[in-house]
Protein backbone atom coordinates (compact mmCIF):
# COMPACT_ATOMS: atom_id res chain seq x y z
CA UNK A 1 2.10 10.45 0.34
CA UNK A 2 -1.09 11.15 -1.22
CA UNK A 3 -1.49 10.39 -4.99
CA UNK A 4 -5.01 9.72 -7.60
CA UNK A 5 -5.92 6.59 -8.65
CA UNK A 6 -9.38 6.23 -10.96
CA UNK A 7 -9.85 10.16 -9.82
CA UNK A 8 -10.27 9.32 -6.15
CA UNK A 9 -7.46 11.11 -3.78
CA UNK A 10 -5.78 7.86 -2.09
CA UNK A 11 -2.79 7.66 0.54
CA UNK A 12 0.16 5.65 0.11
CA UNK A 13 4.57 5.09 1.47
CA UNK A 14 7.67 5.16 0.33
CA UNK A 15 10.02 2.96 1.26
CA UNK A 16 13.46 2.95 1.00
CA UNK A 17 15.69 -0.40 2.39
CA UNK A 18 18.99 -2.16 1.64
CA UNK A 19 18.32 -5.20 -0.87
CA UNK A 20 17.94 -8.83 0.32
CA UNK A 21 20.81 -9.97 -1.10
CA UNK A 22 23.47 -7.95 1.16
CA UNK A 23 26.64 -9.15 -1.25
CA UNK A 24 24.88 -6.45 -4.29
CA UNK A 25 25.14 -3.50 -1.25
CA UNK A 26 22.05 -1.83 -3.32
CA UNK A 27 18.70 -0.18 -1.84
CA UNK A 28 15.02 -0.71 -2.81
CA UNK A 29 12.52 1.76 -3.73
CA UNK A 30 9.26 0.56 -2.90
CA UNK A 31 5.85 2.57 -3.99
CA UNK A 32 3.12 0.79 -1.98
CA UNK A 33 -0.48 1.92 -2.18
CA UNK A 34 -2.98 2.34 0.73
CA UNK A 35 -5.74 0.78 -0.75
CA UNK A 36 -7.48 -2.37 1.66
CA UNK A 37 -6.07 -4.93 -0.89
CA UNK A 38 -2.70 -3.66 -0.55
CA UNK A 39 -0.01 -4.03 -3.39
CA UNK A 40 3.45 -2.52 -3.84
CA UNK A 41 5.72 -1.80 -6.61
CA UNK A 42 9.40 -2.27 -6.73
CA UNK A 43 11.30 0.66 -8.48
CA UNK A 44 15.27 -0.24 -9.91
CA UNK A 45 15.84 3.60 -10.07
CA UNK A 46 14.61 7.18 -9.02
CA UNK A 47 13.77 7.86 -12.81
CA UNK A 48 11.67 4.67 -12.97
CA UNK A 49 9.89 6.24 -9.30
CA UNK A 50 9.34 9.41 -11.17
CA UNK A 51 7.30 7.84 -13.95
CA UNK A 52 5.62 5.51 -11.59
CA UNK A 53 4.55 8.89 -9.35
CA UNK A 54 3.79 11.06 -12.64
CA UNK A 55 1.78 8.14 -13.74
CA UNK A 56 -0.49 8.03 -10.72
CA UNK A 57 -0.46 11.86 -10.26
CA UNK A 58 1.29 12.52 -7.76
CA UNK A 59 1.28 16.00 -7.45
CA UNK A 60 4.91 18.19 -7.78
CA UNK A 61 5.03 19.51 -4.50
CA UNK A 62 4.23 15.56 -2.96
CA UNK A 63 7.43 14.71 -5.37
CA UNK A 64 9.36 16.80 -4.43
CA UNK A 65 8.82 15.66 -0.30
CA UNK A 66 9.09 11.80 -1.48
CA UNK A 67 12.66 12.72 -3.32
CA UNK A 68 13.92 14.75 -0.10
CA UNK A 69 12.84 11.47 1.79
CA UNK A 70 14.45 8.96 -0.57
CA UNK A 71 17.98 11.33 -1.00
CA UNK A 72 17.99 11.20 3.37
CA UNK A 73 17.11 7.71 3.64
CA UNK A 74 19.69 6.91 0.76
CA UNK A 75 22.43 8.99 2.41
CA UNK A 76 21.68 7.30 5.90
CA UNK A 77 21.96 3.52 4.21
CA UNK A 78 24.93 4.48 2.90
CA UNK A 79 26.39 5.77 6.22
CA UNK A 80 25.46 2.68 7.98
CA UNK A 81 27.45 0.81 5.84
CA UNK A 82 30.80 2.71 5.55
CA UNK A 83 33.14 1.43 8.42
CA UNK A 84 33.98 3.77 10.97
């Protein structure tokens, strides 16, 4: 995804995986940024990684791409865990 940080363009991921602790059966949103020291932020909701994308200006049409991405990856972890 590409997003602006101090008005430079930059590059960064989504990612989108089942929690640690398997017993809460919830997913993590994580916003990492592709700067050379690289950090990450942890989102609890796709509200809170709305704000966190509006805040580093991440345009609509990126947005809109990270949500389709987050609603299949979502859909898929869910799929993996319903029994057959």
């Amino acid at each position: 995804m590409r997003y602006v940080r101090d008005n430079k363009p930059q590059t960064g991921a989504i990612c989108v995986a089942l929690n640690k602790d398997i017993r809460e059966r919830k997913a993590d949103i994580i916003f990492m940024g592709g700067e050379k020291d690289a950090w990450s932020w942890s989102v609890r909701s796709t509200t809170e990684l709305m704000n966190l994308l509006i805040k580093w200006k991440v345009s609509l049409e990126e947005r809109k791409r990270i949500f389709d991405f987050v609603a299949e990856r979502l859909r898929v972890l869910v799929a993996e865990e319903t029994p057959a």
